[in-house]
PDB file of N, CA and C in Angstrom:
ATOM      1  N   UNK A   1      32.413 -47.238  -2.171  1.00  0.00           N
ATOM      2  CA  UNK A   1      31.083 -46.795  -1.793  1.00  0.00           C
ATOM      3  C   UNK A   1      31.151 -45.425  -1.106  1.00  0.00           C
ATOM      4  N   UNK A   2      32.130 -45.087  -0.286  1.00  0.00           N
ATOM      5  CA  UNK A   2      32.403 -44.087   0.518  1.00  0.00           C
ATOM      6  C   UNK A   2      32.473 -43.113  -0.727  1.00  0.00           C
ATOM      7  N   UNK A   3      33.480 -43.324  -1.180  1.00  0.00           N
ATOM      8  CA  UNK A   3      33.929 -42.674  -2.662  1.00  0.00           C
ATOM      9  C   UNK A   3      32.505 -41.966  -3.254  1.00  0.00           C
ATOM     10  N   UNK A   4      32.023 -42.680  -3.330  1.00  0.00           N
ATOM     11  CA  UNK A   4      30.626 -42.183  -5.021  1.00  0.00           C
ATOM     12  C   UNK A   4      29.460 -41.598  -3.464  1.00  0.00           C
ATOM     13  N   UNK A   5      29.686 -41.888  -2.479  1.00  0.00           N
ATOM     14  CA  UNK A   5      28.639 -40.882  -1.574  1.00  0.00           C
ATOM     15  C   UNK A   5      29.079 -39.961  -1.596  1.00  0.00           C
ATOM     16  N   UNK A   6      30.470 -39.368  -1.109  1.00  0.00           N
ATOM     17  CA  UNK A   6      30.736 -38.083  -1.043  1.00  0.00           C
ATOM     18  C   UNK A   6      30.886 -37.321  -2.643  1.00  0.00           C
ATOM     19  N   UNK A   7      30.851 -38.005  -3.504  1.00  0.00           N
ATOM     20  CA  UNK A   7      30.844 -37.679  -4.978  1.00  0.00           C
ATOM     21  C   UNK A   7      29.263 -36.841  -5.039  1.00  0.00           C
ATOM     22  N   UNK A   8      28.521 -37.745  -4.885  1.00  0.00           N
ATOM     23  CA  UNK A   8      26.844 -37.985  -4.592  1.00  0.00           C
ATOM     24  C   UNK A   8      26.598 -36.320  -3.778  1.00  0.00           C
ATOM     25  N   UNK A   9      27.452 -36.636  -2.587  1.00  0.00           N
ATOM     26  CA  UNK A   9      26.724 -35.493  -1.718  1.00  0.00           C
ATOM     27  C   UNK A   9      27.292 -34.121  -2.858  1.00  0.00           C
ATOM     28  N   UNK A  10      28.659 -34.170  -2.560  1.00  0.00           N
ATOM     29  CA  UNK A  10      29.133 -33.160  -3.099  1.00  0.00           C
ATOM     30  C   UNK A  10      28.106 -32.203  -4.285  1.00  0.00           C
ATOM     31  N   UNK A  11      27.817 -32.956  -5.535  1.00  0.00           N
ATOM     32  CA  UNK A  11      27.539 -32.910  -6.808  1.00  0.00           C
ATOM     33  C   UNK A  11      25.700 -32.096  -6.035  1.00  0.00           C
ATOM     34  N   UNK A  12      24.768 -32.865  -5.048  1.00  0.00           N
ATOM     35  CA  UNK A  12      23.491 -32.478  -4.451  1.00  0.00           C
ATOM     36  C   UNK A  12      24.262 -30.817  -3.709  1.00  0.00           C
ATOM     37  N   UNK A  13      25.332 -30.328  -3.622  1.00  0.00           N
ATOM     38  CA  UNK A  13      25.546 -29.943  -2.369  1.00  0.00           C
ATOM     39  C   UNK A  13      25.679 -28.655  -3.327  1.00  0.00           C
ATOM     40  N   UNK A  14      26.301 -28.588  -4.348  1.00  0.00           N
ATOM     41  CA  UNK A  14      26.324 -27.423  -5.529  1.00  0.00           C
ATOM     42  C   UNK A  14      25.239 -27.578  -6.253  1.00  0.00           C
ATOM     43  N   UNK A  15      24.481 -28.510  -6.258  1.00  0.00           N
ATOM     44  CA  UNK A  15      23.390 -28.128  -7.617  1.00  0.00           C
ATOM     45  C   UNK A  15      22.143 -27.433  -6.492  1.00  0.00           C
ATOM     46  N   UNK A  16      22.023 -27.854  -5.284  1.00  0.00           N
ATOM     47  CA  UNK A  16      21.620 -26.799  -3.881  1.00  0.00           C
ATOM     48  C   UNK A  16      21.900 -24.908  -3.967  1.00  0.00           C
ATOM     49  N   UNK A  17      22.955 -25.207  -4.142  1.00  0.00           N
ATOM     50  CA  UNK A  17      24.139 -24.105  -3.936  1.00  0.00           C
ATOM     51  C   UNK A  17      22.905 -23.158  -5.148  1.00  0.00           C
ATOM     52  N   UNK A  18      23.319 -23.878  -6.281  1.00  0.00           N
ATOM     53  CA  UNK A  18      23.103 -23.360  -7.387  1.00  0.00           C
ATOM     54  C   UNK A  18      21.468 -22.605  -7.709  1.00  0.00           C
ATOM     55  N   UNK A  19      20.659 -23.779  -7.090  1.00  0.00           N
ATOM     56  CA  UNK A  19      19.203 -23.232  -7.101  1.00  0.00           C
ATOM     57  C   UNK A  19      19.060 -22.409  -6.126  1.00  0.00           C
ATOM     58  N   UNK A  20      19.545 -22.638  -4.801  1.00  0.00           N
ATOM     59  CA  UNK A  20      19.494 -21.306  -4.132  1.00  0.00           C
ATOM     60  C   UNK A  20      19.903 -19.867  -4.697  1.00  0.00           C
ATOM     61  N   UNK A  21      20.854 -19.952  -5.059  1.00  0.00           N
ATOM     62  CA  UNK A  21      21.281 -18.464  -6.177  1.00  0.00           C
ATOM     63  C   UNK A  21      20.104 -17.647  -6.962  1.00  0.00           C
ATOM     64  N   UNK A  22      20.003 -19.126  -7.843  1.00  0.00           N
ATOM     65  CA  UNK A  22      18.713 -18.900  -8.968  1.00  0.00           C
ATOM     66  C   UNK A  22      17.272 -18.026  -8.060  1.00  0.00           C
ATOM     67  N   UNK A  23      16.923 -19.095  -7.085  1.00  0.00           N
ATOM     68  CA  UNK A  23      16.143 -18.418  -6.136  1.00  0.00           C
ATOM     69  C   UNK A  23      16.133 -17.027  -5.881  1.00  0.00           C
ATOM     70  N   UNK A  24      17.372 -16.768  -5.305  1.00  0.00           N
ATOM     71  CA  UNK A  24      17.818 -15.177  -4.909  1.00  0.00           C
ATOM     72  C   UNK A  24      17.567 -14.308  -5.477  1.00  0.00           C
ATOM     73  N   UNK A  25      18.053 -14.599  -6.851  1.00  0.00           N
ATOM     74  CA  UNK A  25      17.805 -13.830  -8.142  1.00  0.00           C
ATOM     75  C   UNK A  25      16.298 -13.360  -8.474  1.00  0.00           C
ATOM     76  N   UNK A  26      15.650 -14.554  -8.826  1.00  0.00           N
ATOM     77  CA  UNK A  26      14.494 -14.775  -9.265  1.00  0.00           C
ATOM     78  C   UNK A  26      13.801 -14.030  -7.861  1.00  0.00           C
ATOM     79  N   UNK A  27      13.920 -13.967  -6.908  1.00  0.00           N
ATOM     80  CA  UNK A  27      13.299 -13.423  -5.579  1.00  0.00           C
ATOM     81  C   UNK A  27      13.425 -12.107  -6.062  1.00  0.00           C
ATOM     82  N   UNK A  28      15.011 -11.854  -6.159  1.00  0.00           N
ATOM     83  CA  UNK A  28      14.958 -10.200  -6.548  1.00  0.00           C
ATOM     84  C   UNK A  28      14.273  -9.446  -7.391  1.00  0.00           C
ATOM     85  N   UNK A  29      14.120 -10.147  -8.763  1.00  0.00           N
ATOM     86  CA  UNK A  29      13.734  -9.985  -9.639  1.00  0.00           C
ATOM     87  C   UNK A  29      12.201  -9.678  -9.570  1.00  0.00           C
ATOM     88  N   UNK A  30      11.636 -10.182  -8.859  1.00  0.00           N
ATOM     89  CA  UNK A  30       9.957 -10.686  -8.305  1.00  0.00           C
ATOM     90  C   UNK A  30       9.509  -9.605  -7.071  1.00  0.00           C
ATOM     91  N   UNK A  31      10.666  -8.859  -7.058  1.00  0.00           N
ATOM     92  CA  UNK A  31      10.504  -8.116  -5.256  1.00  0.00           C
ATOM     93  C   UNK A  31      10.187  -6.668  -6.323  1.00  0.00           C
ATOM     94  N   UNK A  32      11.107  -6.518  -7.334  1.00  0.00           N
ATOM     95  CA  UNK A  32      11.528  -5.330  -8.049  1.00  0.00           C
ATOM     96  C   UNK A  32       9.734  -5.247  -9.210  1.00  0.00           C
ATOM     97  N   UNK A  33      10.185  -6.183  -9.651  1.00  0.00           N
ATOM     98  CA  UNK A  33       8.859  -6.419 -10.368  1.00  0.00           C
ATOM     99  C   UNK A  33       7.484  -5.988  -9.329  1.00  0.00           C
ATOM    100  N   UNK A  34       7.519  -6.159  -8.439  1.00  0.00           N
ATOM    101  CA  UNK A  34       5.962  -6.093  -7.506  1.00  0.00           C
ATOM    102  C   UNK A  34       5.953  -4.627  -7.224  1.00  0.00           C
ATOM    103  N   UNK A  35       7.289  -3.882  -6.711  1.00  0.00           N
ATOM    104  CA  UNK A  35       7.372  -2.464  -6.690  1.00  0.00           C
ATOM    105  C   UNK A  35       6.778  -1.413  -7.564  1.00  0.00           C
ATOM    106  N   UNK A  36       7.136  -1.888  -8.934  1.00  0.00           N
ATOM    107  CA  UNK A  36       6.887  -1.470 -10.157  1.00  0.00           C
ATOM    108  C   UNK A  36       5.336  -1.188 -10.274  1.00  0.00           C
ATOM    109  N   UNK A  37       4.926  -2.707  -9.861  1.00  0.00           N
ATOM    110  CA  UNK A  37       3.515  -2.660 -10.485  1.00  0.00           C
ATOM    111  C   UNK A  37       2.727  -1.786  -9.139  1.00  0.00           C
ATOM    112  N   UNK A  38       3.003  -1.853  -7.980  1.00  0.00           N
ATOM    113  CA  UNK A  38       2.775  -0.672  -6.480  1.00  0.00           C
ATOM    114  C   UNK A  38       2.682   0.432  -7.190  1.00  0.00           C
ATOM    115  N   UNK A  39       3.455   1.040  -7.842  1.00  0.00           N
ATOM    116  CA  UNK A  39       3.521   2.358  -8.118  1.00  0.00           C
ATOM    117  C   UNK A  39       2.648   2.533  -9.581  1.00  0.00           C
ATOM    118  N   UNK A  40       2.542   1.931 -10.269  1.00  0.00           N
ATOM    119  CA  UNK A  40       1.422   2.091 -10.984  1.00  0.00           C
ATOM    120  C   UNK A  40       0.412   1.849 -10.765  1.00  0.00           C
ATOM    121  N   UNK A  41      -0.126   0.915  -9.735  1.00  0.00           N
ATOM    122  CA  UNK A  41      -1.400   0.959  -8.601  1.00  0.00           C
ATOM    123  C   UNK A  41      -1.244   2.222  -8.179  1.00  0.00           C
ATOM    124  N   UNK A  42      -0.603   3.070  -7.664  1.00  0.00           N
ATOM    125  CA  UNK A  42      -0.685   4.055  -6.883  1.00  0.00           C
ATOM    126  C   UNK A  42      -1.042   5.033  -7.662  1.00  0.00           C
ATOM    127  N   UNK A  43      -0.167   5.541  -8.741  1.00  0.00           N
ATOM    128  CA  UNK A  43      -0.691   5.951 -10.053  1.00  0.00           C
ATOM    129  C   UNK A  43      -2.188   6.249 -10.547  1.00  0.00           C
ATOM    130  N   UNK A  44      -2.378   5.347 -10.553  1.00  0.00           N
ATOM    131  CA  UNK A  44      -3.826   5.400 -11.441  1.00  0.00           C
ATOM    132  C   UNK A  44      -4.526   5.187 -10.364  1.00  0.00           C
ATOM    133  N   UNK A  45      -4.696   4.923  -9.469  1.00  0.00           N
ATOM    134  CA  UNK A  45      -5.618   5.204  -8.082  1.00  0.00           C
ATOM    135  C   UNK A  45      -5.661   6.670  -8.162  1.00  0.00           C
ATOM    136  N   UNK A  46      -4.558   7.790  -8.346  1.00  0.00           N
ATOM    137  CA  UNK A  46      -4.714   9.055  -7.856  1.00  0.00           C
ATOM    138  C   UNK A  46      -5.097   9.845  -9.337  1.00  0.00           C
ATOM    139  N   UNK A  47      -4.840   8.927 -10.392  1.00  0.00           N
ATOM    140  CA  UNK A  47      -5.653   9.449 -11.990  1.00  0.00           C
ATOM    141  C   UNK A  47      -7.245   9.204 -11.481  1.00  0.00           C
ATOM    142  N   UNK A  48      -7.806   8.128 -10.900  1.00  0.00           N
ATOM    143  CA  UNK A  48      -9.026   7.626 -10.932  1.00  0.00           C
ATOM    144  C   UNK A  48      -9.776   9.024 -10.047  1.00  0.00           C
ATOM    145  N   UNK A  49      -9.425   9.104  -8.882  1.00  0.00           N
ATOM    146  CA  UNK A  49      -9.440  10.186  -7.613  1.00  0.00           C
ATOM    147  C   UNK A  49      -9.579  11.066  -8.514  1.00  0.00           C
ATOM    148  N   UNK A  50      -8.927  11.696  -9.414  1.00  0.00           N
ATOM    149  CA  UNK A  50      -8.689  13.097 -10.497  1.00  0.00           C
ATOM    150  C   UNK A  50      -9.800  12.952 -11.446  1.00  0.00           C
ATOM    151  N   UNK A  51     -10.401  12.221 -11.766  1.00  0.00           N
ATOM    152  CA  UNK A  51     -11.418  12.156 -12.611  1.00  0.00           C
ATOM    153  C   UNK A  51     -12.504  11.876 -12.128  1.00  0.00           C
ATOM    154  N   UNK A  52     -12.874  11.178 -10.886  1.00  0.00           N
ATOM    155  CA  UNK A  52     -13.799  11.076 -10.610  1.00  0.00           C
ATOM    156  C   UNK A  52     -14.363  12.647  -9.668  1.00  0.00           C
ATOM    157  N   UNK A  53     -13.590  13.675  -9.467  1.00  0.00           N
ATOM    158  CA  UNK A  53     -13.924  14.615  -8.977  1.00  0.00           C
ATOM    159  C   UNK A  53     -14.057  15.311 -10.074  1.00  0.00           C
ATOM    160  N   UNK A  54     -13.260  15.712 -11.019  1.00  0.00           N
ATOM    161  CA  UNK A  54     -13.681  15.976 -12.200  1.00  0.00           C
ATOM    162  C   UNK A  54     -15.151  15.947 -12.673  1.00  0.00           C
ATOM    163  N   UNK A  55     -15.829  14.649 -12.545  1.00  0.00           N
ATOM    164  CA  UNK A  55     -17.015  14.075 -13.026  1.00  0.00           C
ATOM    165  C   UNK A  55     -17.981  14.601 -12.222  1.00  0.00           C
ATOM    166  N   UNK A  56     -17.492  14.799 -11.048  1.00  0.00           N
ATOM    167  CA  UNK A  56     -18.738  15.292 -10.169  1.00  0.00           C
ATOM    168  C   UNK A  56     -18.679  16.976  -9.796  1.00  0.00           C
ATOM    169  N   UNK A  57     -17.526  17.372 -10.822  1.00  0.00           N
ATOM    170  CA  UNK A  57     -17.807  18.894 -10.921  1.00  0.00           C
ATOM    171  C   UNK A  57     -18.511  18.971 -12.150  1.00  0.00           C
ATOM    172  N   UNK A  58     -18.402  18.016 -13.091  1.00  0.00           N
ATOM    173  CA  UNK A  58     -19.264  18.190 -14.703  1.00  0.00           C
ATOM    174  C   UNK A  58     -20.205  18.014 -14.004  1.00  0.00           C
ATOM    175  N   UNK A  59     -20.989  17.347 -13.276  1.00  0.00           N
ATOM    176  CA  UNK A  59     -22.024  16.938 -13.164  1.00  0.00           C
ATOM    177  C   UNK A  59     -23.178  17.938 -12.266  1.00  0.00           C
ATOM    178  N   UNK A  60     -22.153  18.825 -11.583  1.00  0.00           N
ATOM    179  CA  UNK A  60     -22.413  20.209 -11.055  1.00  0.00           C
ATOM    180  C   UNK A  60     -22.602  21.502 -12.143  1.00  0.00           C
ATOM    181  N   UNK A  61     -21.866  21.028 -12.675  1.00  0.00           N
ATOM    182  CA  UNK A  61     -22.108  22.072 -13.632  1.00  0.00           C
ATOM    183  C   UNK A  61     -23.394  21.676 -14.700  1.00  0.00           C
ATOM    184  N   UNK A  62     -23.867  20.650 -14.921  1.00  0.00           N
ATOM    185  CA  UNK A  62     -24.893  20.166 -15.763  1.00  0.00           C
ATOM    186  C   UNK A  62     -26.366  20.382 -15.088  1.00  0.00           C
ATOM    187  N   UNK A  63     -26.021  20.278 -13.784  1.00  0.00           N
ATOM    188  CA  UNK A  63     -27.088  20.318 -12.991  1.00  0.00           C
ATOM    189  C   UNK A  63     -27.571  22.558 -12.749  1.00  0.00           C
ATOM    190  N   UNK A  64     -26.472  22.910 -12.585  1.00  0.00           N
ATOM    191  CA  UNK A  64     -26.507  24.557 -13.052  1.00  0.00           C
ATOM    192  C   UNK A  64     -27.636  24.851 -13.846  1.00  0.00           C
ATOM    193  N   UNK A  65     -26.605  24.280 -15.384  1.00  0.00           N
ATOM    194  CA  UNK A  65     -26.933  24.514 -16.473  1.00  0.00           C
ATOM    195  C   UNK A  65     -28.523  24.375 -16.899  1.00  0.00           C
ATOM    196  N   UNK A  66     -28.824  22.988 -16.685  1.00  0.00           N
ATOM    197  CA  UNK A  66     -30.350  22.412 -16.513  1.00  0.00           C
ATOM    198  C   UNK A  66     -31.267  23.632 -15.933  1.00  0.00           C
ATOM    199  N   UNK A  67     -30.941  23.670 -14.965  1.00  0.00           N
ATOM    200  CA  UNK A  67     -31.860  25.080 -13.798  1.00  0.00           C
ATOM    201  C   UNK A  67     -31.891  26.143 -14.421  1.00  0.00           C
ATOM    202  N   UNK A  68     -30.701  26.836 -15.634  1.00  0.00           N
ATOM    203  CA  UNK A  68     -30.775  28.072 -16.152  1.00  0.00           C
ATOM    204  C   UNK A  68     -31.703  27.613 -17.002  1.00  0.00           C
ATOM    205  N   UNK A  69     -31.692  27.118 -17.812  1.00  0.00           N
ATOM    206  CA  UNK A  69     -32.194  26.497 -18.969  1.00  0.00           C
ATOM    207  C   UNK A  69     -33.623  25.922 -18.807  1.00  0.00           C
ATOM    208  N   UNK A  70     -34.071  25.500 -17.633  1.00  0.00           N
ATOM    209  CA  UNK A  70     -35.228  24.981 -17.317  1.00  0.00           C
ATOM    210  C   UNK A  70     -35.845  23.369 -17.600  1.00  0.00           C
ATOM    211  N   UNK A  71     -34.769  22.803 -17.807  1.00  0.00           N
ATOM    212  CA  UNK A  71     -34.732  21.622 -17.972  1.00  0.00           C
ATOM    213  C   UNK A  71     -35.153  20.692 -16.671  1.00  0.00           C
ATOM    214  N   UNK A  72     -34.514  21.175 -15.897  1.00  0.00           N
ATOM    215  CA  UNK A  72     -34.791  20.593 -14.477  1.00  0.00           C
ATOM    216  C   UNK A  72     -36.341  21.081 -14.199  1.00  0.00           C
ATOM    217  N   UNK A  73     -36.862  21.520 -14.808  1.00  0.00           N
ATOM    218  CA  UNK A  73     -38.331  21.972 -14.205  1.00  0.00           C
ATOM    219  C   UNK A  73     -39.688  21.007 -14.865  1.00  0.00           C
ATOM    220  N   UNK A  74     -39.917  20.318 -14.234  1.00  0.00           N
ATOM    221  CA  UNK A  74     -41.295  19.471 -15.503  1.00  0.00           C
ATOM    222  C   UNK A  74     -42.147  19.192 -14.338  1.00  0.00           C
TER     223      UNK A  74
END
């Protein structure tokens, strides 16, 4: 009986061992992965910023344009 417990523990004590590893890994893997996707959040936050000023210089300029043109006048 003594025998097949410490068999028992042993056998729980590496397959422990083992998922902890897996864990580690898979942690790393998941840490690296989240970085990745940070920086393409960051990315296209500062594309979005770039176009949306963009848009509100077209939109300056449309508003110009209108006034030369007399569009803006009714």
């Amino acid at each position: 009986m003594t025998l097949k417990t410490q068999e028992v523990r042993k056998t729980l004590t590496n397959e422990n061992f083992k998922v902890e590893e897996e864990m580690k890994r898979h942690y790393a893997h998941q840490k690296t992965e989240n970085s990745r996707l940070q920086q393409q959040v960051t990315a296209l936050r500062g594309e979005k910023t770039a176009l949306d000023m963009q848009l509100i210089e077209l939109e300056r300029r449309m508003a110009e344009v209108e006034l030369q043109v007399g569009v803006g006048e009714q």
